[in-house]
C-alpha atoms as a PDB file:
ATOM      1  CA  UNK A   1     -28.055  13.838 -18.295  1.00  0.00           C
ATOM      2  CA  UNK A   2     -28.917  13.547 -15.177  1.00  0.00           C
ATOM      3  CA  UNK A   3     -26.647  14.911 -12.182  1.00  0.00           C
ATOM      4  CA  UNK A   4     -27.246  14.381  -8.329  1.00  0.00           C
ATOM      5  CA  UNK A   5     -25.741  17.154  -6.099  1.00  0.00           C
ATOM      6  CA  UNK A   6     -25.717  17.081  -2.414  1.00  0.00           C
ATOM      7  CA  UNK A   7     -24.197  19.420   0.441  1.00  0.00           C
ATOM      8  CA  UNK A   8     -22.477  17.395   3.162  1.00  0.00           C
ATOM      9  CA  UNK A   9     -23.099  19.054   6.620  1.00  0.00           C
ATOM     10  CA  UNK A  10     -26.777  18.095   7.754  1.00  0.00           C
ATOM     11  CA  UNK A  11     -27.812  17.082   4.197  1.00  0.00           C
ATOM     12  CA  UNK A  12     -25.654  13.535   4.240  1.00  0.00           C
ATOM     13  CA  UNK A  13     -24.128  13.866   7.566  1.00  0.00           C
ATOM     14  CA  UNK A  14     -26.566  14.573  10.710  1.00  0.00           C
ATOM     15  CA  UNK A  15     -23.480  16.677  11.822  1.00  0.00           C
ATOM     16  CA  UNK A  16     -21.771  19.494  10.677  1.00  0.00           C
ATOM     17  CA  UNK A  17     -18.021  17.830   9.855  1.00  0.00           C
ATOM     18  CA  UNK A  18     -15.974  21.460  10.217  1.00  0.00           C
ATOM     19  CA  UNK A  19     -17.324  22.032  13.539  1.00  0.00           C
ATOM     20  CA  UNK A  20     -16.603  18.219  14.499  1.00  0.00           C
ATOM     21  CA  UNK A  21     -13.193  18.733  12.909  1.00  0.00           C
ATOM     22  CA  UNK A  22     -12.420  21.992  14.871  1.00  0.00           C
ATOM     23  CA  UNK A  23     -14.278  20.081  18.353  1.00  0.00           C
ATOM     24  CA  UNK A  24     -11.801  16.864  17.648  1.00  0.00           C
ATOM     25  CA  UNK A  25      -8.455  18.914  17.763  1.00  0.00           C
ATOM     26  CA  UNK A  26      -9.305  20.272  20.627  1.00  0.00           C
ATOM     27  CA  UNK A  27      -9.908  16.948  22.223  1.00  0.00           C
ATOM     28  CA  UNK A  28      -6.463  15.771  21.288  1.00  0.00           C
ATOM     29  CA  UNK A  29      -5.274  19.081  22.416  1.00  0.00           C
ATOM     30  CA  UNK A  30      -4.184  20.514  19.596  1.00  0.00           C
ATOM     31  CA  UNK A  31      -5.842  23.701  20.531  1.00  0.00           C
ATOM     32  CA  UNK A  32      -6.748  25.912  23.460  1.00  0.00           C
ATOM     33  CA  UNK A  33     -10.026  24.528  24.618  1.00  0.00           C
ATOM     34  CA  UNK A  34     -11.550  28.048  25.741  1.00  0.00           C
ATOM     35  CA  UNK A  35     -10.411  30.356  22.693  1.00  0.00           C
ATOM     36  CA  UNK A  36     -10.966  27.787  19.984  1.00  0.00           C
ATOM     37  CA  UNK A  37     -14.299  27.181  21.321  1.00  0.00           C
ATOM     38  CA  UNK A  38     -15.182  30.375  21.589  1.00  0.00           C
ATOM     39  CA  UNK A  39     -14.385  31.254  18.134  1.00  0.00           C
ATOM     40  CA  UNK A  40     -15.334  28.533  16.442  1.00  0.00           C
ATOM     41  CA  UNK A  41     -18.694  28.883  17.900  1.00  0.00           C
ATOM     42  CA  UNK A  42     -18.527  32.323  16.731  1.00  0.00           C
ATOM     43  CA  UNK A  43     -18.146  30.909  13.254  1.00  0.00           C
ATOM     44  CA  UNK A  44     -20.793  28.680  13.272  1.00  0.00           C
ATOM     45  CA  UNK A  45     -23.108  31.110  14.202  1.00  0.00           C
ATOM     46  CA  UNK A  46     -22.307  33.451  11.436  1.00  0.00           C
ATOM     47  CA  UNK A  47     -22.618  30.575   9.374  1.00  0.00           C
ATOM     48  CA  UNK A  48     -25.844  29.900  10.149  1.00  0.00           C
ATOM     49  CA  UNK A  49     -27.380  33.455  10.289  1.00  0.00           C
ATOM     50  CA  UNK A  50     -25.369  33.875   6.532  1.00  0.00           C
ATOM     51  CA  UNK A  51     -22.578  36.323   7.026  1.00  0.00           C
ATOM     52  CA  UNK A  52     -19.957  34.041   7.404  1.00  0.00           C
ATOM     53  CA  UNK A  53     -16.507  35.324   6.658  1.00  0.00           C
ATOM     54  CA  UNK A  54     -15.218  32.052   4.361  1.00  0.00           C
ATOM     55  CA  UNK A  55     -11.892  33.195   4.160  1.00  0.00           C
ATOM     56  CA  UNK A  56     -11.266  34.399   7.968  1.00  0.00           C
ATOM     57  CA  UNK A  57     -12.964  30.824   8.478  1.00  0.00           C
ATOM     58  CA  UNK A  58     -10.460  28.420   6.392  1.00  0.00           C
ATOM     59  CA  UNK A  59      -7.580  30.540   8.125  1.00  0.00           C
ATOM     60  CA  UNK A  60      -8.918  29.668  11.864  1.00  0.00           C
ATOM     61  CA  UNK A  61      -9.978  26.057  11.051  1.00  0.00           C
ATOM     62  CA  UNK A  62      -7.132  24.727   9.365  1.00  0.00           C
ATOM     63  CA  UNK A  63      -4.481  26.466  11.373  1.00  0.00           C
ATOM     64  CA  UNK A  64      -3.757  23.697  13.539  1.00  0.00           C
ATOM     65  CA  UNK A  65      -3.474  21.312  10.418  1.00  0.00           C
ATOM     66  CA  UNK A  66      -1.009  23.428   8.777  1.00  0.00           C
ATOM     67  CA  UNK A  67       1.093  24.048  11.964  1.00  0.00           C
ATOM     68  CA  UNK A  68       1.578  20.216  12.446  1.00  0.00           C
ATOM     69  CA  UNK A  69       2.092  19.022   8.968  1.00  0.00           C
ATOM     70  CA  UNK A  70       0.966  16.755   6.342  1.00  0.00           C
ATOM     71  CA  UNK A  71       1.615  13.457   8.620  1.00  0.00           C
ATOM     72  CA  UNK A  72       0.587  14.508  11.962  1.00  0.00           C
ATOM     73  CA  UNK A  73      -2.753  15.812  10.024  1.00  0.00           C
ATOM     74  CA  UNK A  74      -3.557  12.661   8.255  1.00  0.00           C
ATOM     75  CA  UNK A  75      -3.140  10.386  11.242  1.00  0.00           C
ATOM     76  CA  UNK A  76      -5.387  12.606  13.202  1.00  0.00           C
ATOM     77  CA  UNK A  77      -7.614  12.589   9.652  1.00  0.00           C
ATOM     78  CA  UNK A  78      -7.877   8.707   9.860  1.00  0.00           C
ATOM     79  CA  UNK A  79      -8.354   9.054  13.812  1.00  0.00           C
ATOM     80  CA  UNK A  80     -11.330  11.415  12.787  1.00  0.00           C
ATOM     81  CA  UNK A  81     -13.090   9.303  10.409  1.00  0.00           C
ATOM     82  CA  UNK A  82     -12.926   6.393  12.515  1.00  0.00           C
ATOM     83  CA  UNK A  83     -13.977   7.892  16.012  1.00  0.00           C
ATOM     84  CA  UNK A  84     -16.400  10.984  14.568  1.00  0.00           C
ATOM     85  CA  UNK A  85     -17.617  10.758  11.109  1.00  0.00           C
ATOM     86  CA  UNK A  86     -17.983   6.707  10.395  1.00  0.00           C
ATOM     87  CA  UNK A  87     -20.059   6.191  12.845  1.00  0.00           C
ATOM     88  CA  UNK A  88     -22.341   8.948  12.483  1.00  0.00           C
ATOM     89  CA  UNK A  89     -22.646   8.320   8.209  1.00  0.00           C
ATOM     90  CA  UNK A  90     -26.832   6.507   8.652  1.00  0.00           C
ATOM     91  CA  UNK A  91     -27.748   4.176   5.882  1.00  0.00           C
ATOM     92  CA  UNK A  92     -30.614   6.606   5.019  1.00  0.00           C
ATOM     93  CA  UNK A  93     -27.710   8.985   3.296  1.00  0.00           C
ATOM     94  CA  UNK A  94     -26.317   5.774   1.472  1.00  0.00           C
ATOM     95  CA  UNK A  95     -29.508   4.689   0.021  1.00  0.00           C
ATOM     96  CA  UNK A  96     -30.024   8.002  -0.922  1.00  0.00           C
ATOM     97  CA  UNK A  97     -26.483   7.973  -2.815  1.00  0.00           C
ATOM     98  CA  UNK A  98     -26.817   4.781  -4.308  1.00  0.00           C
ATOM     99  CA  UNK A  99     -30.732   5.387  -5.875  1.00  0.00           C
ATOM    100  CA  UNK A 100     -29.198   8.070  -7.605  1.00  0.00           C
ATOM    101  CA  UNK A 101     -26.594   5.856  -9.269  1.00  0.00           C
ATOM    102  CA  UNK A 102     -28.623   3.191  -9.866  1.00  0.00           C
ATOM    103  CA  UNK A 103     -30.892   5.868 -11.932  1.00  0.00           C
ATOM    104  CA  UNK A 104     -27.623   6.821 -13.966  1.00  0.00           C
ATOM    105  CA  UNK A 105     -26.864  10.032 -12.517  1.00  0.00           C
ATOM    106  CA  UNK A 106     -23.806  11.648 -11.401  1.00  0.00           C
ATOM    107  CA  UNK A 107     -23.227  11.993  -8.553  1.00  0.00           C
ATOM    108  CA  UNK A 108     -21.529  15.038  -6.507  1.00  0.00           C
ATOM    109  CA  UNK A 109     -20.935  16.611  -3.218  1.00  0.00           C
ATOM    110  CA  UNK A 110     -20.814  20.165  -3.155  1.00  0.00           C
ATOM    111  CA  UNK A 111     -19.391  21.572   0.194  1.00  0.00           C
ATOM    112  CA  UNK A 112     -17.975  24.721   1.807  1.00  0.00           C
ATOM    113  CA  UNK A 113     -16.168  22.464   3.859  1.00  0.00           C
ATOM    114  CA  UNK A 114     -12.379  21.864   3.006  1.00  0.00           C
ATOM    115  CA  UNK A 115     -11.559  19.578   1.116  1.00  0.00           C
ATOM    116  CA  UNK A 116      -8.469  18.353   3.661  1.00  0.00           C
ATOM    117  CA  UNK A 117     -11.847  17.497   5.810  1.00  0.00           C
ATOM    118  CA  UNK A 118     -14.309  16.374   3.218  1.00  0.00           C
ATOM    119  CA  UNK A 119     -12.306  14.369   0.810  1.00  0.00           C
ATOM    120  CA  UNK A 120     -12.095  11.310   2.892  1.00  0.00           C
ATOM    121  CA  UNK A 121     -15.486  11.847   4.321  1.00  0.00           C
ATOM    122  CA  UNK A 122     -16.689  11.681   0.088  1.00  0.00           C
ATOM    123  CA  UNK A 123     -14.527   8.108  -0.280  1.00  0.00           C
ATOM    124  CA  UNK A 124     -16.552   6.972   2.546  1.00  0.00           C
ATOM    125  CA  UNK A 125     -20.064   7.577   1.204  1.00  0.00           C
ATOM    126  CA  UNK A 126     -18.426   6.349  -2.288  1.00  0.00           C
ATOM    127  CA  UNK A 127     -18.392   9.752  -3.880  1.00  0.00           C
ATOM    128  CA  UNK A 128     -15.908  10.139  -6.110  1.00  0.00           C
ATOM    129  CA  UNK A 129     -16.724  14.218  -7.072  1.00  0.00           C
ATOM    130  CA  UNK A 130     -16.187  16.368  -4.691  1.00  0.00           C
ATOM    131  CA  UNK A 131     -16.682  20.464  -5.208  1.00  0.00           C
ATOM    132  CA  UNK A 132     -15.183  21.341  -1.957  1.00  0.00           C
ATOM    133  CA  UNK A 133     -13.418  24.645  -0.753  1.00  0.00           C
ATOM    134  CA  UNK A 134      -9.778  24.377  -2.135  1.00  0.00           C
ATOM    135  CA  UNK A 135      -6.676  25.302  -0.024  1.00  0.00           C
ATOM    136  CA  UNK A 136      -3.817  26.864  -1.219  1.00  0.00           C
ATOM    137  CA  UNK A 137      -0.551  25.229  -1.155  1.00  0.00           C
ATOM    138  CA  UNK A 138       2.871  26.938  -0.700  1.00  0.00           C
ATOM    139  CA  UNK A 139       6.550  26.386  -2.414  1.00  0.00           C
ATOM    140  CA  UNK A 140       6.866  22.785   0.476  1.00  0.00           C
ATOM    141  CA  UNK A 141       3.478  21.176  -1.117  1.00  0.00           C
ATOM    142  CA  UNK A 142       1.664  22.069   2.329  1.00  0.00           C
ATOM    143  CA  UNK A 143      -1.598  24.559   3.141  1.00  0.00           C
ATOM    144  CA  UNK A 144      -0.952  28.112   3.918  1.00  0.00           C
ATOM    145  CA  UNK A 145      -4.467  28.967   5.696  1.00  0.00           C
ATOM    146  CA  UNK A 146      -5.843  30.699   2.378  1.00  0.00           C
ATOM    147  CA  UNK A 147      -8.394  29.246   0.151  1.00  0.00           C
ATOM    148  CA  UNK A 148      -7.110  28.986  -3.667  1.00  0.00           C
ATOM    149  CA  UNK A 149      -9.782  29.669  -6.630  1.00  0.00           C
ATOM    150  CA  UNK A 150     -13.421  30.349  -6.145  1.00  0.00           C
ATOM    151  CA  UNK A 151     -15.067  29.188  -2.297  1.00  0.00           C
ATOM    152  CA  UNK A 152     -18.044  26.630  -2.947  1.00  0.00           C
ATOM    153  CA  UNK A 153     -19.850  28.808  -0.505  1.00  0.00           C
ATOM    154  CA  UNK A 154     -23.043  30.696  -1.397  1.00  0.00           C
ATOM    155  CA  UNK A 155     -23.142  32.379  -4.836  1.00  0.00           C
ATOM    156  CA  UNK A 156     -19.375  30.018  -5.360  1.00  0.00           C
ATOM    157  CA  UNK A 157     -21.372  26.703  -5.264  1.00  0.00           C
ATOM    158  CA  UNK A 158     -22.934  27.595  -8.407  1.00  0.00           C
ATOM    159  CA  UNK A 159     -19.677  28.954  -9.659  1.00  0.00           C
ATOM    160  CA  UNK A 160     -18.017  25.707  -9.314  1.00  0.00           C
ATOM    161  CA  UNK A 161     -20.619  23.380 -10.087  1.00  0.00           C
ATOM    162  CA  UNK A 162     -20.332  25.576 -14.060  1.00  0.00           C
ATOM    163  CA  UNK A 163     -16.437  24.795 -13.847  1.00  0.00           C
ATOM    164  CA  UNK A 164     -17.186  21.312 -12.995  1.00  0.00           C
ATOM    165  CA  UNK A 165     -19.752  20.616 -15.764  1.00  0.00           C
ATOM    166  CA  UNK A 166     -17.612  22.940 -18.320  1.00  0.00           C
ATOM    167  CA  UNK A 167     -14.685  20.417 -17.338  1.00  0.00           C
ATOM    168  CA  UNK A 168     -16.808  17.855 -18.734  1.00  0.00           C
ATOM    169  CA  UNK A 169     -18.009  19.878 -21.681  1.00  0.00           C
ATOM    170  CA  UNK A 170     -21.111  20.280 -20.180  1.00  0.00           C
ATOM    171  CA  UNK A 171     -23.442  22.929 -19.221  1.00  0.00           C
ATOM    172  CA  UNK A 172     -26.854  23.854 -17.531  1.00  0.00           C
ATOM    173  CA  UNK A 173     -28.860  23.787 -20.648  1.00  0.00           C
ATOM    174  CA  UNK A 174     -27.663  20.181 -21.227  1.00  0.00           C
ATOM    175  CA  UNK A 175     -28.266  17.808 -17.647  1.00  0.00           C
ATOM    176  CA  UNK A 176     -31.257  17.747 -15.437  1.00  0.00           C
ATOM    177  CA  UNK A 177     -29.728  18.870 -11.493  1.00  0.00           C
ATOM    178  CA  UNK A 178     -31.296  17.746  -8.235  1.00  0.00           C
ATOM    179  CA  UNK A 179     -30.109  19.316  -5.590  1.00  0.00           C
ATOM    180  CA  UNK A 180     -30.291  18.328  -2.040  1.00  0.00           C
ATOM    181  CA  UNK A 181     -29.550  20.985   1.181  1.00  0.00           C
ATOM    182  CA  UNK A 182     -30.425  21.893   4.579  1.00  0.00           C
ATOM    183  CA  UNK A 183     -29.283  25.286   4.152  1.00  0.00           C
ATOM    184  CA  UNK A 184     -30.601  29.115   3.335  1.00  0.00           C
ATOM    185  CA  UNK A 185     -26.896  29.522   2.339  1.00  0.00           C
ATOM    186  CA  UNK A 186     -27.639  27.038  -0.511  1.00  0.00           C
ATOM    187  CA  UNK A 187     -30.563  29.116  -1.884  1.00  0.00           C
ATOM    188  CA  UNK A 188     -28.527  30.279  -4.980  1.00  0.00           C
ATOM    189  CA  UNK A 189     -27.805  26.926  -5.681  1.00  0.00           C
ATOM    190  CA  UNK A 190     -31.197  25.699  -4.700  1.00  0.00           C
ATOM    191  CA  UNK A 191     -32.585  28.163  -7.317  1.00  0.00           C
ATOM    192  CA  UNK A 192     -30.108  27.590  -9.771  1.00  0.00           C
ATOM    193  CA  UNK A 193     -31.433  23.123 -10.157  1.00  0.00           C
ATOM    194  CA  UNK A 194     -34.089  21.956 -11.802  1.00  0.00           C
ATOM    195  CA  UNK A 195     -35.143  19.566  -8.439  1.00  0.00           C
ATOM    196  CA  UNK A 196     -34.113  21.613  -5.447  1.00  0.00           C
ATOM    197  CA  UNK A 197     -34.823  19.210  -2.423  1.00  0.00           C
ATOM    198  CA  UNK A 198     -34.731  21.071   1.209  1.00  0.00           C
ATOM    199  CA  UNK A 199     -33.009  17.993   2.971  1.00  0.00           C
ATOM    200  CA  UNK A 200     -32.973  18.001   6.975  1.00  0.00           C
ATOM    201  CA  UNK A 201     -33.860  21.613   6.411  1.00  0.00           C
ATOM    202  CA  UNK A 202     -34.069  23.917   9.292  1.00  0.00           C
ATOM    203  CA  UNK A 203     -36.766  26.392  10.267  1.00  0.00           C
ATOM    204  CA  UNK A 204     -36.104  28.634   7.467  1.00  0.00           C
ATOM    205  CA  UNK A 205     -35.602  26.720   4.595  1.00  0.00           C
ATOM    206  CA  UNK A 206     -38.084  25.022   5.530  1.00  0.00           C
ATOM    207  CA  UNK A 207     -40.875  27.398   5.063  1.00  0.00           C
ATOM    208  CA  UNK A 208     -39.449  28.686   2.106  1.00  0.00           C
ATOM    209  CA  UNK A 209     -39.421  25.599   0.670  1.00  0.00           C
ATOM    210  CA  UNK A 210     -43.452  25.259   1.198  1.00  0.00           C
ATOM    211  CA  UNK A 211     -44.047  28.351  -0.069  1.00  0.00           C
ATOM    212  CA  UNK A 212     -42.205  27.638  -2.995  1.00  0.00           C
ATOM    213  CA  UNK A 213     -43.652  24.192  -3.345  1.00  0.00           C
ATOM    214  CA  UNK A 214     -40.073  22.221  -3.318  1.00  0.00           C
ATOM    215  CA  UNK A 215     -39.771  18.697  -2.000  1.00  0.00           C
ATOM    216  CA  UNK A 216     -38.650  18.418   1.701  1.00  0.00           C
ATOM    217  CA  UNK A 217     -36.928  15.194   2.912  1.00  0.00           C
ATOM    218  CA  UNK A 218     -36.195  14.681   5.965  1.00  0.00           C
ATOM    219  CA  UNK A 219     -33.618  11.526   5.805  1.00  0.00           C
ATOM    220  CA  UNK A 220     -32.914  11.278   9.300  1.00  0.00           C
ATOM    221  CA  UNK A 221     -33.065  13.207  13.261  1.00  0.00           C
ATOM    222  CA  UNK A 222     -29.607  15.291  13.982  1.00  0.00           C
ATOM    223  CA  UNK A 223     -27.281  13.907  16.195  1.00  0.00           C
ATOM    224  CA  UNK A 224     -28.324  15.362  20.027  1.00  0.00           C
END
């Protein structure tokens, strides 16, 4: 069986949608310009040099979500999508999507992104799987700031992709997994799939990935 698993941020989006999401409250002044920039540049930094603190992270990004409540958050959610993330989604990342399905495979997104941000960006590229960082709700039905089960981050995407094919009685030994990422932080997941395709990859990755002889794709420039 065939299965088709991409990350989100810079793989399928030429943006990174948790840094968008943290930029956007700001802009409707949800939080302090100065501090949350600072911080959440802080983040992304870690991020991207791989010592990212996942759990400090999910507290600080979805504070301002959980202090406003399930319908403030989904109208600025829809707000989002329509102002940010739709028009940034490039028909490069759909065609990509929909050769997969036409081949038969699933199809999944696998993101350290949470899945209060990612699950409407996945119905928008028609994805209905989505392995996304999972937040933990409290006795009123709404997120507390900590992440429940195992974060699809690192070493966790594999984790989760095994409790998403065991779901389906499934394992490793039985489907055929192309994976597509921009990111070192995907290597164990990268290593882990039979087609490991460095997608948009930056500078690292992307030597690795010619040393190792993987496919590189670049399916479209980054946003400026």
């Amino acid at each position: 069986m065939g299965i088709a698993l991409f990350d989100l941020d810079h793989t399928l989006l030429p943006l990174d949608s948790d840094y968008a999401w943290g930029e956007f409250t700001t802009r409707i002044g949800w939080t302090d310009p100065v501090d949350f920039a600072r911080r959440n540049d802080a983040f992304f930094a870690d991020y991207q040099a791989g010592r990212l603190d996942v759990h400090a992270y999910v507290r600080f990004a979805t504070d301002a979500v959980r202090v406003r409540g399930p319908q403030a958050a989904a109208e600025a959610h829809a707000r989002f999508m329509a102002e940010v993330i739709e028009p940034a989604i490039r028909p490069a990342a759909r065609a990509l999507l929909a050769a997969h399905r036409e081949r038969g495979d699933r199809v999944a997104i696998v993101t350290a992104t949470n899945e209060f941000v990612t699950r409407p960006i996945a119905r928008a590229l028609g994805v209905e799987t989505l392995i996304a960082v999972e937040l933990e709700r409290g006795p009123d039905g709404w997120i507390t700031g900590a992440i429940r089960g195992v974060p699809s981050f690192r070493e966790g995407k594999v984790t989760r992709v095994a409790q998403w094919l065991a779901a389906q009685g499934l394992d490793w030994d039985g489907v055929h997994v192309t994976f597509y990422s921009d990111s070192t932080n995907d290597l164990p997941l990268l290593e882990r799939a039979d087609v490991p395709v460095a997608t948009n990859p930056g500078a690292g990755l992307r030597q690795l990935a010619r040393e190792r002889g993987w496919r590189i794709l670049d399916l479209f420039d980054p946003l400026p």
